[in-house]
N, C-alpha and C. Protein backbone atom coordinates (compact mmCIF):
# COMPACT_ATOMS: atom_id res chain seq x y z
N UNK A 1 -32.60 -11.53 36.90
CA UNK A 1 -32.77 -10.10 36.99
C UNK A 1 -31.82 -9.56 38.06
N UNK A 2 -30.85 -8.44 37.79
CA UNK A 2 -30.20 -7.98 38.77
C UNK A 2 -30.96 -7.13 39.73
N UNK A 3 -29.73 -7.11 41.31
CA UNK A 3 -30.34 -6.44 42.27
C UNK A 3 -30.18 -5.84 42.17
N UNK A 4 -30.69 -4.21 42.86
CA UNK A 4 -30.65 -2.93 43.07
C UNK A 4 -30.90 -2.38 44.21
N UNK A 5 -29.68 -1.84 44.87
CA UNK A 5 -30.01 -1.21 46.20
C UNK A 5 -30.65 -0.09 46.48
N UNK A 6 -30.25 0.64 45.66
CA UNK A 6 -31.06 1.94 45.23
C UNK A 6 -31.70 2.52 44.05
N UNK A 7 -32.48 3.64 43.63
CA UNK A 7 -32.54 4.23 42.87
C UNK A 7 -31.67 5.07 41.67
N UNK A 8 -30.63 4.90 42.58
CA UNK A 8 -29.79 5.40 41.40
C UNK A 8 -28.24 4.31 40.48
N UNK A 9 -28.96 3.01 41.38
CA UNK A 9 -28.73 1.62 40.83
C UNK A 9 -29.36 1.29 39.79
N UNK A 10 -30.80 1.89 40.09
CA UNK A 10 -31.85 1.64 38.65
C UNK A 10 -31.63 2.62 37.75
N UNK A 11 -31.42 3.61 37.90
CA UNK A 11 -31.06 4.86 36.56
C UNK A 11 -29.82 4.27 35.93
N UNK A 12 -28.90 4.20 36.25
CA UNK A 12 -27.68 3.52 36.15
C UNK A 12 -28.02 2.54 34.75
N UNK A 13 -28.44 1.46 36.06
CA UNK A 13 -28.83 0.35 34.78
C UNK A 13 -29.68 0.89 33.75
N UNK A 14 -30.34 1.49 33.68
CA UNK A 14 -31.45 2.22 32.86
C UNK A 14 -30.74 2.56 31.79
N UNK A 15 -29.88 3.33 31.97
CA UNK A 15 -29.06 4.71 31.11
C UNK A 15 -28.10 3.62 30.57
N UNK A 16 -27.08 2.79 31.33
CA UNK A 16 -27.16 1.75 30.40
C UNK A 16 -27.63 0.81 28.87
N UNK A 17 -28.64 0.24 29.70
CA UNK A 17 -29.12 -0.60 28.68
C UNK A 17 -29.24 0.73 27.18
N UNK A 18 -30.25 2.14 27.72
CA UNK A 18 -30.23 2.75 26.83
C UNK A 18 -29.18 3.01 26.02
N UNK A 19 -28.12 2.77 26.28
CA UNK A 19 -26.73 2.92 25.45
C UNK A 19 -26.13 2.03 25.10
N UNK A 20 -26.70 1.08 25.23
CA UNK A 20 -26.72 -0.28 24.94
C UNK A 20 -27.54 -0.45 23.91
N UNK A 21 -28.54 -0.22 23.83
CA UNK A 21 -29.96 -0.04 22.96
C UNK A 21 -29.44 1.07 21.82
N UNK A 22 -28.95 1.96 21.76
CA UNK A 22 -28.56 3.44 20.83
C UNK A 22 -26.98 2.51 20.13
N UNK A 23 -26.43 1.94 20.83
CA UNK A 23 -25.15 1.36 19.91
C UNK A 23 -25.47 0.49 19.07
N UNK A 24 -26.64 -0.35 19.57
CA UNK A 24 -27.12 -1.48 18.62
C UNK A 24 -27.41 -1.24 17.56
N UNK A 25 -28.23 0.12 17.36
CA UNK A 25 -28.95 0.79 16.59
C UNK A 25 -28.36 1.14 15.56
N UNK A 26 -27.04 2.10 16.40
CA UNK A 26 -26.02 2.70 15.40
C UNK A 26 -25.46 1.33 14.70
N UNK A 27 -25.55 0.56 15.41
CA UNK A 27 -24.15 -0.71 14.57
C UNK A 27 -25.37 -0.92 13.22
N UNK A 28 -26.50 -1.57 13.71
CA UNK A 28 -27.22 -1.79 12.45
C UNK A 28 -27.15 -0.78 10.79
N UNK A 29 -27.61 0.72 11.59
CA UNK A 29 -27.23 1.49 10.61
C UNK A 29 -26.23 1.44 9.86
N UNK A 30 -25.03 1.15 10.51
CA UNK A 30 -23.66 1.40 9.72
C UNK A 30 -23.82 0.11 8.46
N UNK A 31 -24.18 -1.28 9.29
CA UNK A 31 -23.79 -1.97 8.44
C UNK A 31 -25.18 -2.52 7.44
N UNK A 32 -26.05 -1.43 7.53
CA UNK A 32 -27.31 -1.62 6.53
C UNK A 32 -26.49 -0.27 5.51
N UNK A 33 -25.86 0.95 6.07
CA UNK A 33 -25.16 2.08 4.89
C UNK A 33 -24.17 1.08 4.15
N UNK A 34 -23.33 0.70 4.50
CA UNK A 34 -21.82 -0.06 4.85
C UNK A 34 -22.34 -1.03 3.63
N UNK A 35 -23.30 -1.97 3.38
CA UNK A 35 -24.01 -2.92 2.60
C UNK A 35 -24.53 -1.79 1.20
N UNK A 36 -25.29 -0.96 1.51
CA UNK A 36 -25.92 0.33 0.67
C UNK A 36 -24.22 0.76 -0.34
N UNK A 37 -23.24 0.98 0.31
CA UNK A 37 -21.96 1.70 -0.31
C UNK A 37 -21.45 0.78 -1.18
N UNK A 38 -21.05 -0.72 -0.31
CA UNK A 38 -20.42 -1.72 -0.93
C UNK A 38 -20.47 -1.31 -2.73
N UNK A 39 -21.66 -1.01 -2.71
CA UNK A 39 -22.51 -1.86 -4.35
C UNK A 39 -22.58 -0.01 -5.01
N UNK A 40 -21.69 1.11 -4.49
CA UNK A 40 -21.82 2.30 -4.99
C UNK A 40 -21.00 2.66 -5.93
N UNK A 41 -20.97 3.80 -5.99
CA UNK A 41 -20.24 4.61 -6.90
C UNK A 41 -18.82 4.74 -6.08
N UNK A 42 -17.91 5.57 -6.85
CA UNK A 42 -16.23 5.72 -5.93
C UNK A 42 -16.78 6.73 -5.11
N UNK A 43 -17.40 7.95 -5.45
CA UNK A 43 -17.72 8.93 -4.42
C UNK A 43 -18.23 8.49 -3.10
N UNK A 44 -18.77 7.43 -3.46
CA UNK A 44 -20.00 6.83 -1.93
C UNK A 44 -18.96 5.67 -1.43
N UNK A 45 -18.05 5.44 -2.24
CA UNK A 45 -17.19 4.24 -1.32
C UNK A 45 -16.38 4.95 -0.42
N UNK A 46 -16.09 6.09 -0.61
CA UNK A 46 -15.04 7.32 0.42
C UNK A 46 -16.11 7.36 1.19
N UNK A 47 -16.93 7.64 1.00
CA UNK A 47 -18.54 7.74 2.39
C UNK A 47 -18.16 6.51 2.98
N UNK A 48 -17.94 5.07 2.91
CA UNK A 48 -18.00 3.59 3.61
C UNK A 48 -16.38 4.21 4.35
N UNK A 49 -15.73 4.15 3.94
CA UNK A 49 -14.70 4.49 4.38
C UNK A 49 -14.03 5.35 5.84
N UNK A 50 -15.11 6.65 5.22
CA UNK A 50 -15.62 7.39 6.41
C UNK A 50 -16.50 6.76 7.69
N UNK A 51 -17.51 6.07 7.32
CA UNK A 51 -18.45 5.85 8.01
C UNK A 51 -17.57 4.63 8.94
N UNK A 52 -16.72 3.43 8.16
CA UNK A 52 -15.79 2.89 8.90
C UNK A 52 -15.09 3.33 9.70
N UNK A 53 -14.20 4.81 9.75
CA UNK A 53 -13.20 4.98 10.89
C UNK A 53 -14.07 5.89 11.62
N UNK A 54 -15.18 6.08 11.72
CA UNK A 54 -16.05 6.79 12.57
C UNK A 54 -16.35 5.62 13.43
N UNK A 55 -17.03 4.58 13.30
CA UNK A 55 -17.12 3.13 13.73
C UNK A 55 -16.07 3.09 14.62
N UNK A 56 -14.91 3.11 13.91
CA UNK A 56 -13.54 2.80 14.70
C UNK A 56 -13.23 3.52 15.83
N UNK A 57 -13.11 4.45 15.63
CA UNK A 57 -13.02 5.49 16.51
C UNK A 57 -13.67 5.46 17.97
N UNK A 58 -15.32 4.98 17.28
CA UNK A 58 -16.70 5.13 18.47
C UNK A 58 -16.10 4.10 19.40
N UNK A 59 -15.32 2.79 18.96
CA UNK A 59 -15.36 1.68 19.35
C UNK A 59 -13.80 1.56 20.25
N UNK A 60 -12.74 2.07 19.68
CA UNK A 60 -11.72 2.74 20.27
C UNK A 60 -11.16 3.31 21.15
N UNK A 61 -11.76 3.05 22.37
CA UNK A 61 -11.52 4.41 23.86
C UNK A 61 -10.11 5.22 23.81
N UNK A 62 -9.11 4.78 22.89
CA UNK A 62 -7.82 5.11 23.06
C UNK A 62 -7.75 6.05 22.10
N UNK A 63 -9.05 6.17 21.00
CA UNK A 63 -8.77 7.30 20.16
C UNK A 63 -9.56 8.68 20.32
N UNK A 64 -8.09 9.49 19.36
CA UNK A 64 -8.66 11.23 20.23
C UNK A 64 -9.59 11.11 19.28
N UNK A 65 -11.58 11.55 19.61
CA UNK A 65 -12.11 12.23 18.64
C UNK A 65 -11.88 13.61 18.53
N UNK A 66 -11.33 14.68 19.79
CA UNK A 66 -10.88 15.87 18.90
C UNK A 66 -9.64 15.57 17.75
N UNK A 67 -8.94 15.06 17.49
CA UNK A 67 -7.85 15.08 16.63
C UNK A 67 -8.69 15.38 15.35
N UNK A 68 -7.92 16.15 14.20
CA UNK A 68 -8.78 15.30 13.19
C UNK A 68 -8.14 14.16 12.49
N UNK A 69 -8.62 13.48 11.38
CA UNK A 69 -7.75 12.26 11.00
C UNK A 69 -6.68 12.95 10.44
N UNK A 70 -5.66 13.85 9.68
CA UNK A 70 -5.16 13.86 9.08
C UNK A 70 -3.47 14.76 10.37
N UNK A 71 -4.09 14.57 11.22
CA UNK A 71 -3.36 15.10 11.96
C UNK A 71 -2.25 13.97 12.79
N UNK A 72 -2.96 12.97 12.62
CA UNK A 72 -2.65 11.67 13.16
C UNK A 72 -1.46 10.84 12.25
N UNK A 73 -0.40 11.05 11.84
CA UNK A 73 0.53 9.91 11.25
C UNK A 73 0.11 8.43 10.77
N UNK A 74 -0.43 8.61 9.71
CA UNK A 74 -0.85 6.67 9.64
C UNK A 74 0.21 5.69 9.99
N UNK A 75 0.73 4.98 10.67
CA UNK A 75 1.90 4.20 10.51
C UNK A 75 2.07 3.07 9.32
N UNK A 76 3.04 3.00 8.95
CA UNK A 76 3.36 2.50 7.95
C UNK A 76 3.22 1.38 7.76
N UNK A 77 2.95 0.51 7.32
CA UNK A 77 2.62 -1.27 7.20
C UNK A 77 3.14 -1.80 5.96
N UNK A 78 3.92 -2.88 6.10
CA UNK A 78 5.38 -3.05 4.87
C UNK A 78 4.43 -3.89 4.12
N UNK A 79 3.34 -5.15 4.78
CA UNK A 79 2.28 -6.06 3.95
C UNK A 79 1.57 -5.42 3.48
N UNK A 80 0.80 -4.15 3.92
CA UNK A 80 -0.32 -3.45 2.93
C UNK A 80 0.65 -2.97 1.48
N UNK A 81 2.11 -2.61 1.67
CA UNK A 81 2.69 -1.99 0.79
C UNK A 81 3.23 -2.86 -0.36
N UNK A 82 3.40 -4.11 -0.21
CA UNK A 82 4.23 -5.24 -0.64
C UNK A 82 2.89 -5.53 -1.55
N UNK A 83 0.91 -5.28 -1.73
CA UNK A 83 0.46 -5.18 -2.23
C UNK A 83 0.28 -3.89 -3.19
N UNK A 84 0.68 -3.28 -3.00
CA UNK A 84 1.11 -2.04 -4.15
C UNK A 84 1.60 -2.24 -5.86
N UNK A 85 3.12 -2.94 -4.98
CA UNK A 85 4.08 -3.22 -5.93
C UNK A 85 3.47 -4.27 -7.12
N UNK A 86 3.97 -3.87 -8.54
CA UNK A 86 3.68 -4.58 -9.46
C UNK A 86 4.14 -5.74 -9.70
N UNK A 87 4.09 -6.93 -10.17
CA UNK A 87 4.66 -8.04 -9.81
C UNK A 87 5.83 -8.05 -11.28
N UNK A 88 6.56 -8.84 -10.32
CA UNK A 88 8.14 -8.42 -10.89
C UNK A 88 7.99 -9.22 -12.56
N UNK A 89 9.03 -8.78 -13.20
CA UNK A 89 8.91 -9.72 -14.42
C UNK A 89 10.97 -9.65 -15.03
N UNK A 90 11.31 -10.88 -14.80
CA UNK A 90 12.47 -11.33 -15.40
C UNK A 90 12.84 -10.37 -16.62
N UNK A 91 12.00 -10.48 -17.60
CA UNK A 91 12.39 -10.33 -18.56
C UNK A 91 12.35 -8.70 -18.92
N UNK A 92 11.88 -7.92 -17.99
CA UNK A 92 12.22 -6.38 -17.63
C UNK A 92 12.44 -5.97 -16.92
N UNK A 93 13.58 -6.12 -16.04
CA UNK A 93 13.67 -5.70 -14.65
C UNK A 93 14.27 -4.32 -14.75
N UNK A 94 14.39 -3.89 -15.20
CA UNK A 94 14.76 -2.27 -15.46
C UNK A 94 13.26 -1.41 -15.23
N UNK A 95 12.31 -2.04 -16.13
CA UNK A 95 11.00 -1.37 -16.12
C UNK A 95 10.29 -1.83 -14.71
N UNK A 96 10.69 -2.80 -13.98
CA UNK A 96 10.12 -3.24 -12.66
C UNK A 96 10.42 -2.40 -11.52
N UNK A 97 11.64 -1.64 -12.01
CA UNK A 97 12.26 -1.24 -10.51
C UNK A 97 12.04 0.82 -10.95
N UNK A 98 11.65 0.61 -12.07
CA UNK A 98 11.12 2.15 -12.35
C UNK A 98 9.88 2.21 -11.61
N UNK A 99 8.77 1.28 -11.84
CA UNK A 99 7.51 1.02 -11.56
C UNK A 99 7.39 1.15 -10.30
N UNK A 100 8.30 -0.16 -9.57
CA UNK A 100 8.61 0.12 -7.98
C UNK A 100 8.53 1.50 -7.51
N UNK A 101 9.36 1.82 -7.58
CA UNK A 101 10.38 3.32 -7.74
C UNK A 101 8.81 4.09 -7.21
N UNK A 102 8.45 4.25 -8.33
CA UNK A 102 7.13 4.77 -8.55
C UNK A 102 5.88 4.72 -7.61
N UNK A 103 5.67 3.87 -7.60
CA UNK A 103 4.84 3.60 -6.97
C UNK A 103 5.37 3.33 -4.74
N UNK A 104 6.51 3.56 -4.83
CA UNK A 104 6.91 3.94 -3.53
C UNK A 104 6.44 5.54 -3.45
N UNK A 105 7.06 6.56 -4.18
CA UNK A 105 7.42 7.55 -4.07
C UNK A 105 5.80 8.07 -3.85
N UNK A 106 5.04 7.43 -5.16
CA UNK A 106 3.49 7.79 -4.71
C UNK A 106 2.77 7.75 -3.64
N UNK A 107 2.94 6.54 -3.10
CA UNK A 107 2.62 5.81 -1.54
C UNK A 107 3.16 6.08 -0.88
N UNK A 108 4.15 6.52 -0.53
CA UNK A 108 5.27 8.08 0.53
C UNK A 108 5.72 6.39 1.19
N UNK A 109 6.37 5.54 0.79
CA UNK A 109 6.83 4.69 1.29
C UNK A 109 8.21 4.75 1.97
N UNK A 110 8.21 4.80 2.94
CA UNK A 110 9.41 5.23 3.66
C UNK A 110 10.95 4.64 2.85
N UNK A 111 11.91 5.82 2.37
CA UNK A 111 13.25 4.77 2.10
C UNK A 111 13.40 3.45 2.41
N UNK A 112 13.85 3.64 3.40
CA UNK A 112 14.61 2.83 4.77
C UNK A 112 13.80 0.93 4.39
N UNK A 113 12.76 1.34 3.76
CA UNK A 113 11.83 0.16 3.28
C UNK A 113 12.01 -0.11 2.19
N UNK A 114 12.57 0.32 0.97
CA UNK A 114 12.14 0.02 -0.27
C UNK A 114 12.95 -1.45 -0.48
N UNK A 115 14.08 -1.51 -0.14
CA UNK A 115 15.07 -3.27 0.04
C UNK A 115 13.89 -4.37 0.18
N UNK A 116 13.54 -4.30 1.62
CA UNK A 116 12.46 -5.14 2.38
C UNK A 116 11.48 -5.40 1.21
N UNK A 117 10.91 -4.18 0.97
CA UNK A 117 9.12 -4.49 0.16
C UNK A 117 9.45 -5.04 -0.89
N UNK A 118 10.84 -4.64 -1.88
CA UNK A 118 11.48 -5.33 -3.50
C UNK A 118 11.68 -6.83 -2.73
N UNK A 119 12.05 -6.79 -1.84
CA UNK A 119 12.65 -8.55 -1.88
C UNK A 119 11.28 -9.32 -1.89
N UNK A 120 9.84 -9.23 -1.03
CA UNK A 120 9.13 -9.92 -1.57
C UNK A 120 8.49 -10.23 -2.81
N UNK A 121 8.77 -9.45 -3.95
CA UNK A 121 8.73 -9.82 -5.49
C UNK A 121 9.64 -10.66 -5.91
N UNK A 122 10.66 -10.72 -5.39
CA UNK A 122 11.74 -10.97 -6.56
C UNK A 122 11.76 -13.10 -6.49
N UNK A 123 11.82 -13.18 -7.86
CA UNK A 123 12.08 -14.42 -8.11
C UNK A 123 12.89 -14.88 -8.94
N UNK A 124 13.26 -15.99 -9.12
CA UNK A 124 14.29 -16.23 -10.34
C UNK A 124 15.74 -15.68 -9.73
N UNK A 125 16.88 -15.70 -11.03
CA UNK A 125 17.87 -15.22 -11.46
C UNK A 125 17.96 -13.85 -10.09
N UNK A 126 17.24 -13.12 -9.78
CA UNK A 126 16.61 -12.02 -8.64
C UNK A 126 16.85 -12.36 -7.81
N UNK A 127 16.24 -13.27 -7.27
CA UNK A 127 16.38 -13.96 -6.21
C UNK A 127 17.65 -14.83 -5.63
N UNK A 128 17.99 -15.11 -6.66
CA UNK A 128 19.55 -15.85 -6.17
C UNK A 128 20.22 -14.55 -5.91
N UNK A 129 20.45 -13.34 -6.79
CA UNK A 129 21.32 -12.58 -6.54
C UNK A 129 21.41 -11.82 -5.18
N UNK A 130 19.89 -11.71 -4.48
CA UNK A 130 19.03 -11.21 -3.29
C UNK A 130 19.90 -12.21 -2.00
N UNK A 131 19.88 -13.52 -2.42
CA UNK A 131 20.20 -13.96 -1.33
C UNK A 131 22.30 -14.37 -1.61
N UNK A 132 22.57 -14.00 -2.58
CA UNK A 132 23.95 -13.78 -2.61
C UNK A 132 24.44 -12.41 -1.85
N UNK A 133 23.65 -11.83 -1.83
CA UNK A 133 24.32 -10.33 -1.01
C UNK A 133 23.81 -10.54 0.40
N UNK A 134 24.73 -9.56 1.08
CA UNK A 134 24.98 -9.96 2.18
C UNK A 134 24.00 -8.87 3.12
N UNK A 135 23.26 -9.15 4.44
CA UNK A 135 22.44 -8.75 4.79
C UNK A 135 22.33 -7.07 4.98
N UNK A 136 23.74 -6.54 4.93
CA UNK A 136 23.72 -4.87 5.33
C UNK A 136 23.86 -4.64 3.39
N UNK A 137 24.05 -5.61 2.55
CA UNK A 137 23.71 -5.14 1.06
C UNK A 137 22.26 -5.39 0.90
N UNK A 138 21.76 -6.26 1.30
CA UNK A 138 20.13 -6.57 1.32
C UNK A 138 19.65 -5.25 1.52
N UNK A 139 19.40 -4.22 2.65
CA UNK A 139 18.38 -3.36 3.51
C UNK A 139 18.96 -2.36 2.77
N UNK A 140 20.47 -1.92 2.05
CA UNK A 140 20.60 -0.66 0.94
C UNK A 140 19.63 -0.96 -0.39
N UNK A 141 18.76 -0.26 -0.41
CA UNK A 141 18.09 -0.16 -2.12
C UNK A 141 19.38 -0.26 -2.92
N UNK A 142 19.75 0.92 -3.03
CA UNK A 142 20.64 1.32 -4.59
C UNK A 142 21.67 0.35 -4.66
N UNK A 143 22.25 -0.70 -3.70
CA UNK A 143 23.57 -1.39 -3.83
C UNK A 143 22.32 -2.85 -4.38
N UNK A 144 21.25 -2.71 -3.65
CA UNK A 144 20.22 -4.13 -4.17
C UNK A 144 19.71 -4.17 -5.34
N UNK A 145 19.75 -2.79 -5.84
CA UNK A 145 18.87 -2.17 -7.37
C UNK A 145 20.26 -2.88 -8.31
N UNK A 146 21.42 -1.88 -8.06
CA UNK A 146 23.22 -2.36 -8.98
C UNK A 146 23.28 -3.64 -8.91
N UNK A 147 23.07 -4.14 -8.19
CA UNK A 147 23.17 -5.85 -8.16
C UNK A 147 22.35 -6.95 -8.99
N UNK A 148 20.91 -6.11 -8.66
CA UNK A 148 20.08 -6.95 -9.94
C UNK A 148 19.98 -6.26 -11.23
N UNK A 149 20.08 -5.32 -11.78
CA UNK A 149 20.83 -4.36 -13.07
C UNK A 149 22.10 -5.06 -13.24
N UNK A 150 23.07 -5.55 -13.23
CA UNK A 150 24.10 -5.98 -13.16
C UNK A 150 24.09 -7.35 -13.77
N UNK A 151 23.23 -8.29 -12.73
CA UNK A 151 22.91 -9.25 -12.87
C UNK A 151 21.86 -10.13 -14.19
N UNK A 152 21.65 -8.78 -14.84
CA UNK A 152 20.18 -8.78 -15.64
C UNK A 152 20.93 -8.10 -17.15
N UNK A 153 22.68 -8.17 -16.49
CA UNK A 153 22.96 -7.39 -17.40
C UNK A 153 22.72 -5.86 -18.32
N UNK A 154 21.70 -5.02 -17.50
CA UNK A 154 21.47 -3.92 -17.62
C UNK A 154 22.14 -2.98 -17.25
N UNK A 155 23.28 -2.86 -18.16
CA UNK A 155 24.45 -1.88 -17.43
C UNK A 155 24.96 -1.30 -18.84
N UNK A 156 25.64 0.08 -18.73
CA UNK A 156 25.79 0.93 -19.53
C UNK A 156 25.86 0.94 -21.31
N UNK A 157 26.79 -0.82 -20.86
CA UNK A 157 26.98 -1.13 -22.56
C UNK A 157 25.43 -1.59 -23.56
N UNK A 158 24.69 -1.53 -22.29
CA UNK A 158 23.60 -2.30 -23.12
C UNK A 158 22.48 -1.30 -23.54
N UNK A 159 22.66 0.19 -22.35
CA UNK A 159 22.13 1.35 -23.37
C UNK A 159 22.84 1.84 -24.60
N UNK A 160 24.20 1.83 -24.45
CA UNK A 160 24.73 1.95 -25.68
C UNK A 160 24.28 1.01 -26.96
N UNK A 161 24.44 -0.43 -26.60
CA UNK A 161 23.50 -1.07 -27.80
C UNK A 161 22.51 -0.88 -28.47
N UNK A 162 21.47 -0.14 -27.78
CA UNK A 162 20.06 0.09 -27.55
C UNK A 162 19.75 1.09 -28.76
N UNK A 163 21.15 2.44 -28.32
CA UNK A 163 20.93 3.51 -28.85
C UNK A 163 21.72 3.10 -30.52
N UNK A 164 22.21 2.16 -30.77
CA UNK A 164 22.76 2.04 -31.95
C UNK A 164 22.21 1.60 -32.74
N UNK A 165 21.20 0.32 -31.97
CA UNK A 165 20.37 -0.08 -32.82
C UNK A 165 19.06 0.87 -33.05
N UNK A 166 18.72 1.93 -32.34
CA UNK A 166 17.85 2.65 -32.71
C UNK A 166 18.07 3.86 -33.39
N UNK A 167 19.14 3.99 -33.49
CA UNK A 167 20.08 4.80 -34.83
C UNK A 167 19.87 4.05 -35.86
N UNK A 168 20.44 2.71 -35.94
CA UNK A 168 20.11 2.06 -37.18
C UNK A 168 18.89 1.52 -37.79
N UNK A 169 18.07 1.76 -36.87
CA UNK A 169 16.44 1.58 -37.59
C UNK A 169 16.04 2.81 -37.53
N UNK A 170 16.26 4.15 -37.44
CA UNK A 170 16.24 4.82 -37.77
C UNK A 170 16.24 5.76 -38.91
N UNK A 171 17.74 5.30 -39.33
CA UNK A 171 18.24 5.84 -40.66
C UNK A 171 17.57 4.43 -41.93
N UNK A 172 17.28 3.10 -41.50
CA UNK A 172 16.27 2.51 -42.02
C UNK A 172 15.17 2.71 -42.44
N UNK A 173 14.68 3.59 -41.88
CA UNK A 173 13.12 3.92 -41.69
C UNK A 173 13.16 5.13 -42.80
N UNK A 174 14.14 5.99 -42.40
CA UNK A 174 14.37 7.36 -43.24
C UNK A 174 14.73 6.99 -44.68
N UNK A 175 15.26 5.89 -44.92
CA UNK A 175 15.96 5.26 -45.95
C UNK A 175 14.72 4.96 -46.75
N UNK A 176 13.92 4.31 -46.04
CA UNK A 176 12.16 3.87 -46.90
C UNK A 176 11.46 5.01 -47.12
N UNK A 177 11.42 5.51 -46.39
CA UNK A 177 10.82 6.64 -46.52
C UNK A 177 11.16 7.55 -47.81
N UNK A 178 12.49 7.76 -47.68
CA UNK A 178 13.09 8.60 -48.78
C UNK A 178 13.31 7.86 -50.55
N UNK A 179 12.84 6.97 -50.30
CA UNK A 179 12.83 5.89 -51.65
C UNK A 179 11.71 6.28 -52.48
């Protein structure tokens, strides 16, 4: 049992423990709601969510609770983002790097990143070409995008093919049709 010189040694400790006693409380709550959400609807999982960076926050001395959250810059994290991306596929890399594309622009993924986050997909035929370019061609997207388009053979003559053969099944189709 601790000593106490005075009375206002004992309030102290008192007011303490009581806040000691009120956090416990709160922690239980959260993670008896927190358990309650897990197993909810999407509306009530934004509630866990909430109820998490409130947690965070309480627990946080370094964070403003006047701020509100949206005022605050999330910083960017290249591993949460590198789970985004769709996983690459050889045999469409045209439709991979649209998708990419996409799904950066959605996720406000900073430029300056999109090189970095594509290179952890890429495998194969991709990958050799990734580590054939040279490190200031690596961190440019569009010279890393031309390189594997290139490489994948997806370059102008092969929309032209594309469109000829879909001219010619075209006028195929019209041909049955008109019979």
């Amino acid at each position: 049992m601790p000593q106490f010189s005075d009375v206002s040694d004992i309030q102290l400790e008192l007011r303490r423990l009581e806040l000691d006693h009120a956090r416990e409380e709160l922690q239980q709550q959260f993670e008896f709601k927190k358990l309650e959400l897990e197993h909810a609807e999407p509306q009530q999982q934004l509630e866990l969510k909430k109820l998490e960076l409130e947690m965070s926050r309480a627990s946080d001395p370094s964070a403003h609770p006047t701020d509100p959250p949206s005022s605050r810059p999330r910083p960017f994290r290249a591993e949460a983002a590198v789970k985004l991306v769709p996983k690459f596929s050889e045999s469409d890399v045209e439709t991979f790097l649209i998708s990419f594309e996409k799904v950066a622009e959605l996720n406000i993924f900073p430029p300056d990143t999109y090189a970095a986050i594509l290179q952890a997909h890429l495998t194969g035929k991709a990958l050799k070409v990734f580590t054939e370019l040279s490190v200031e061609e690596c961190r440019d997207y569009p010279t890393l995008k031309a390189a594997l388009l290139q490489a994948y053979s997806v370059v102008p003559e092969v929309y032209r093919k594309r469109f000829r053969n879909l001219s010619f099944t075209l006028r195929l189709i019209l041909s049955l049709l008109s019979a």
